[in-house]
N, C-alpha and C. Protein backbone atom coordinates (compact mmCIF):
# COMPACT_ATOMS: atom_id res chain seq x y z
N UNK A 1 -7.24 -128.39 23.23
CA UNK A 1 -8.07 -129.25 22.41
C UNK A 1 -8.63 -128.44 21.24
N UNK A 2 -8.49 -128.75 20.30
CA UNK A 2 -9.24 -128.38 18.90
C UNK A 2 -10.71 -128.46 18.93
N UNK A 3 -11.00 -127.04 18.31
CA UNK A 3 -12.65 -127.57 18.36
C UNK A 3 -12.86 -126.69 16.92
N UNK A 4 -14.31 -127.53 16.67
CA UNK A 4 -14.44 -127.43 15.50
C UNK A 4 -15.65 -126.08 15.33
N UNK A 5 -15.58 -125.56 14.48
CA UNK A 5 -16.48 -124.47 14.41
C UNK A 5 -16.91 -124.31 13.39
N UNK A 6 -18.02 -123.32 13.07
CA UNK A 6 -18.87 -123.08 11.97
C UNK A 6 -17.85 -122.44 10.77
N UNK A 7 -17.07 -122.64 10.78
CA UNK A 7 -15.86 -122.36 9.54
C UNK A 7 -15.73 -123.47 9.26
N UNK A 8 -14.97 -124.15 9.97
CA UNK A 8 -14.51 -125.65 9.19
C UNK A 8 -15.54 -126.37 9.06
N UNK A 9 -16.73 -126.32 9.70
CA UNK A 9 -18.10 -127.31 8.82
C UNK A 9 -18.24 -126.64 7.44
N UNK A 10 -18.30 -125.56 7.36
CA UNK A 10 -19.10 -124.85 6.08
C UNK A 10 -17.61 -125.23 5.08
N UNK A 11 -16.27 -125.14 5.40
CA UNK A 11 -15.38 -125.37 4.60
C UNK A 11 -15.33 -127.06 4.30
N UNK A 12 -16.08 -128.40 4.99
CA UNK A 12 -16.41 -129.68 4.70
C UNK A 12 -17.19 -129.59 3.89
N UNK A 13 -18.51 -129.15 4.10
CA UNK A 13 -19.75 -128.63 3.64
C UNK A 13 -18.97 -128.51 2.26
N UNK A 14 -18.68 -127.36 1.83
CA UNK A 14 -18.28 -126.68 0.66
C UNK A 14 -17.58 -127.77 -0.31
N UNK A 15 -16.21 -128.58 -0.13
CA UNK A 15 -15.16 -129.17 -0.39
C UNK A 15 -16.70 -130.79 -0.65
N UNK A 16 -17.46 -131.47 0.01
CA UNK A 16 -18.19 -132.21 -0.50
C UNK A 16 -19.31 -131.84 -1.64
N UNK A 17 -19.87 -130.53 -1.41
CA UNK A 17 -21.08 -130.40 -2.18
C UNK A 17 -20.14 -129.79 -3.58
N UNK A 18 -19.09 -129.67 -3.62
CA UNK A 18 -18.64 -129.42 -4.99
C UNK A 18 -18.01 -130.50 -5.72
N UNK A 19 -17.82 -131.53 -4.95
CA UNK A 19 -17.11 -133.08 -4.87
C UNK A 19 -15.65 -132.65 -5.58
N UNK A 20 -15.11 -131.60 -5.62
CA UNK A 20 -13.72 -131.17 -5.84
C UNK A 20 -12.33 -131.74 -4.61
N UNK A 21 -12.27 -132.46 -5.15
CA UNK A 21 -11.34 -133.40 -3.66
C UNK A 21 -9.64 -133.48 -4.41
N UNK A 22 -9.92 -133.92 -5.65
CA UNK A 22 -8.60 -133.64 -5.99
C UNK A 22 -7.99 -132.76 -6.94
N UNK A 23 -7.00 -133.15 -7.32
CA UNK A 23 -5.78 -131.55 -7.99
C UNK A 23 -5.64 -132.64 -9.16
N UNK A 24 -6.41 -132.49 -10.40
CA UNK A 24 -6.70 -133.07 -11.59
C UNK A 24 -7.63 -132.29 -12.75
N UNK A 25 -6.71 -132.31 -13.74
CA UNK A 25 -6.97 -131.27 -14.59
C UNK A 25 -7.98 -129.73 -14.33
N UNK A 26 -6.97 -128.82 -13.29
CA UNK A 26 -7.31 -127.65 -12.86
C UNK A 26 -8.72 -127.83 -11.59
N UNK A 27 -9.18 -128.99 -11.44
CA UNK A 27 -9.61 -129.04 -9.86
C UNK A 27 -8.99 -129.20 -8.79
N UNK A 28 -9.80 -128.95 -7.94
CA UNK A 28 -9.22 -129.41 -6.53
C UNK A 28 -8.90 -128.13 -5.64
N UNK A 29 -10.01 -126.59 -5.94
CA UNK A 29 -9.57 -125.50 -5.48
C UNK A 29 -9.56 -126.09 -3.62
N UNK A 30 -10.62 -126.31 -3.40
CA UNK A 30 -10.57 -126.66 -2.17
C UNK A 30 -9.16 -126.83 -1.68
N UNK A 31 -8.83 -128.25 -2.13
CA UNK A 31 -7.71 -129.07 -1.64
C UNK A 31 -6.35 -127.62 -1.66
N UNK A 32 -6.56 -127.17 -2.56
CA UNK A 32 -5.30 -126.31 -3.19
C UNK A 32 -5.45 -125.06 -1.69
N UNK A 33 -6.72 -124.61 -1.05
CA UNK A 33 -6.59 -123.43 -0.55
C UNK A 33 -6.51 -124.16 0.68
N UNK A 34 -6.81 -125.28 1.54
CA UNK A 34 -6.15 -125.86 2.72
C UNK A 34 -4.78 -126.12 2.91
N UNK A 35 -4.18 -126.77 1.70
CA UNK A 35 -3.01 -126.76 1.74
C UNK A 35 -2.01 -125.60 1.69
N UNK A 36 -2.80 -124.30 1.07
CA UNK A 36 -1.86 -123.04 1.37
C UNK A 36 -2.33 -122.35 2.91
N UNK A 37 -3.15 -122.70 3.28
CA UNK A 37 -3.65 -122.48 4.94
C UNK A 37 -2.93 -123.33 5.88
N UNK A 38 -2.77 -124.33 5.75
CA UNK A 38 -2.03 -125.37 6.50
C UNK A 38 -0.61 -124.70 6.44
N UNK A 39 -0.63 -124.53 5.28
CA UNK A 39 1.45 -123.89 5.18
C UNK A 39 1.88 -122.54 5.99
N UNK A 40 0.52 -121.51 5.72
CA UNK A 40 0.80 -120.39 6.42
C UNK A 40 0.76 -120.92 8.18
N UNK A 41 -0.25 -121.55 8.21
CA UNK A 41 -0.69 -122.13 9.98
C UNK A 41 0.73 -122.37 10.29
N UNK A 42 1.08 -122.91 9.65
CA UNK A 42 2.14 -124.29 10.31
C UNK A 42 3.62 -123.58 10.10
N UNK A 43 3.75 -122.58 9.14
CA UNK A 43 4.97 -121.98 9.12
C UNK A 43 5.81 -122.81 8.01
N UNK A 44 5.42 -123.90 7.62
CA UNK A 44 5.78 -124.99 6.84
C UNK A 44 6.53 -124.15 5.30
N UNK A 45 7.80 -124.44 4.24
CA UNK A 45 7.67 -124.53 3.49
C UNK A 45 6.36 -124.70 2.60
N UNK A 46 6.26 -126.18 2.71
CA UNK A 46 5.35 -127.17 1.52
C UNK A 46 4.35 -127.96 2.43
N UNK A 47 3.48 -127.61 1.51
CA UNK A 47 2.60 -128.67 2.24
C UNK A 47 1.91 -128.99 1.35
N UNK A 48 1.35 -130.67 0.97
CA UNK A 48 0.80 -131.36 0.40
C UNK A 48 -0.41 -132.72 0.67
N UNK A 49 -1.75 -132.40 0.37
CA UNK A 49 -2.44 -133.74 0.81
C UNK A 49 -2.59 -134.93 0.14
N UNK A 50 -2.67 -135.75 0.74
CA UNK A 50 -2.21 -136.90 -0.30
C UNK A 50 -3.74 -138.05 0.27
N UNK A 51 -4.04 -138.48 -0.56
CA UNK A 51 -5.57 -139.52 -0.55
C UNK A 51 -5.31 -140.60 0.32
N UNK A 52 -4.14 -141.03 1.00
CA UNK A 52 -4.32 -142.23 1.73
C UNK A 52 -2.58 -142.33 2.67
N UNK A 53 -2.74 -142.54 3.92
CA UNK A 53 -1.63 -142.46 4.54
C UNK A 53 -0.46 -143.89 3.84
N UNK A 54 -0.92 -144.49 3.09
CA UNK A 54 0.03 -146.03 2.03
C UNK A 54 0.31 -144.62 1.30
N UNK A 55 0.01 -144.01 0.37
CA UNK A 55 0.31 -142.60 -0.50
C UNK A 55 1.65 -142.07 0.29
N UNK A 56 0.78 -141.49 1.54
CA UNK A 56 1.88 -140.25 2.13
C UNK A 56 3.28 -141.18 3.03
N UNK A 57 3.27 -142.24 3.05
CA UNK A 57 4.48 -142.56 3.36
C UNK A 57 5.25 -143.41 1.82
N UNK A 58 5.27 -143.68 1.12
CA UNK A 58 5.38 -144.10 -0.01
C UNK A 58 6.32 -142.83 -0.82
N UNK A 59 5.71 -141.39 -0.66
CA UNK A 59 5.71 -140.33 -1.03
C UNK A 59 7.18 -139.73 -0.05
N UNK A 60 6.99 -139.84 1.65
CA UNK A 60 7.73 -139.66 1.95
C UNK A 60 9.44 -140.09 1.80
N UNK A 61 9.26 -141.79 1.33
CA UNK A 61 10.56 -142.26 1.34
C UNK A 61 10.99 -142.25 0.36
N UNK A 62 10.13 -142.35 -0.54
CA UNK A 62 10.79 -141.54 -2.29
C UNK A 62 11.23 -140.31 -2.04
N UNK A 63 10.93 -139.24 -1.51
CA UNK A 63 11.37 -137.77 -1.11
C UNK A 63 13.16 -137.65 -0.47
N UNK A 64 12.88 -138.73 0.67
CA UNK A 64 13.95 -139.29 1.28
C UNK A 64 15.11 -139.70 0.43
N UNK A 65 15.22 -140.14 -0.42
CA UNK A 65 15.62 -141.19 -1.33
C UNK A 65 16.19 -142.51 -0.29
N UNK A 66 15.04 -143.11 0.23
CA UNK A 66 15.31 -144.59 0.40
C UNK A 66 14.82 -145.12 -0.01
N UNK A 67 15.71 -146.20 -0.64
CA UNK A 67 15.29 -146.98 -1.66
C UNK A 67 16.28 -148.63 -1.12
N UNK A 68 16.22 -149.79 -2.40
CA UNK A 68 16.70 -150.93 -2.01
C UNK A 68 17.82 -151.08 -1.18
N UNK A 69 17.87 -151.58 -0.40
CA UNK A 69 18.50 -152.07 0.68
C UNK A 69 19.16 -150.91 2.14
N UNK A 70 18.22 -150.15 1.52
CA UNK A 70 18.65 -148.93 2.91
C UNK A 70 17.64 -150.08 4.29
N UNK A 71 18.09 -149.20 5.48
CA UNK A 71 17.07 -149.95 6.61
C UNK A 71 16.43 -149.22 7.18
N UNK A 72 15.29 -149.53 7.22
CA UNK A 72 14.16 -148.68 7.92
C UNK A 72 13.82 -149.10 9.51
N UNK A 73 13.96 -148.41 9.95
CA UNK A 73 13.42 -149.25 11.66
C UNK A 73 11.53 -148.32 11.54
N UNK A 74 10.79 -148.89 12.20
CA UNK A 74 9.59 -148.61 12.46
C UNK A 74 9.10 -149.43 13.55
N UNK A 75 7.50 -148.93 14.36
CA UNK A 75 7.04 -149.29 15.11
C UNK A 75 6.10 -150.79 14.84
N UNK A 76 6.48 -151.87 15.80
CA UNK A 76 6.02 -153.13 14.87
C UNK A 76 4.69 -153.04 14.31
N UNK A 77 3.94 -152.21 15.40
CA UNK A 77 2.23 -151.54 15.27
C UNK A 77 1.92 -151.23 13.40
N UNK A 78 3.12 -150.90 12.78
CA UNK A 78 3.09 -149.98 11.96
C UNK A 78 3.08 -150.85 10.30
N UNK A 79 1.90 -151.96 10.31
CA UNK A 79 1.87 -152.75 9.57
C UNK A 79 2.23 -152.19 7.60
N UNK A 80 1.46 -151.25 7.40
CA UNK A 80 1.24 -150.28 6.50
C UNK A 80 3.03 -150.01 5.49
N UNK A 81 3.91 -150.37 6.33
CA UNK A 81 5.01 -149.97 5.55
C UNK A 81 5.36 -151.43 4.68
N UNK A 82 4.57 -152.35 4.71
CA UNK A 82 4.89 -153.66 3.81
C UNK A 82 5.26 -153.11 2.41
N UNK A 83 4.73 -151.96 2.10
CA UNK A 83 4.87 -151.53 1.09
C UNK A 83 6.17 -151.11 0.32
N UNK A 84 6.91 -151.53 1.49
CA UNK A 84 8.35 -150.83 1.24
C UNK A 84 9.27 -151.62 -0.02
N UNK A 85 8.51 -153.02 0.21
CA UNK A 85 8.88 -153.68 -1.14
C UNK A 85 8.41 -153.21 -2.43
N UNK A 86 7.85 -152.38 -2.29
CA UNK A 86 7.32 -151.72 -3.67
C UNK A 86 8.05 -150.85 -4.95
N UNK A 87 9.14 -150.40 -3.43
CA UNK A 87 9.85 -149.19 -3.81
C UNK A 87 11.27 -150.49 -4.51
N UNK A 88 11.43 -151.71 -4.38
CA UNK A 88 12.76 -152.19 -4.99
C UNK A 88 12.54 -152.28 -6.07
């Protein structure tokens, strides 16, 4: 189980009281030094945060290149991909 500690409060802490949240015209150190922490953690190439999970799958299937009339199967739970008409 993950637990949270006096690092990652003071790194919330920090990332709100500077209100630096995104990567727009040279802000967003915050965002910029989790995402190179996440990459080393994770062993990952790339890693990128994105403002809203409609964003990060949107993002993903453009990456993918699926696009009109490919088929997607998903979980019916998984209302959020309506969006897929977006991409025709």
């Amino acid at each position: 189980m993950y637990r949270i500690g006096r690092e990652e409060i003071d790194a919330v802490a920090r990332a709100i009281n500077t209100k630096d949240f995104f990567k727009i015209n040279g802000s967003g150190q915050e965002v910029m030094n989790f995402e190179a922490e996440w990459k080393t953690y994770t062993g990952a190439d790339y890693c990128l945060l994105m403002t809203s999970g409609f964003g990060a799958i949107t993002s993903a299937l453009i990456g993918l290149g699926i696009g009109p009339g490919d088929e997607v199967s998903c979980p019916a739970i998984l209302i959020s991909l309506r969006h897929l008409r977006l991409l025709r």
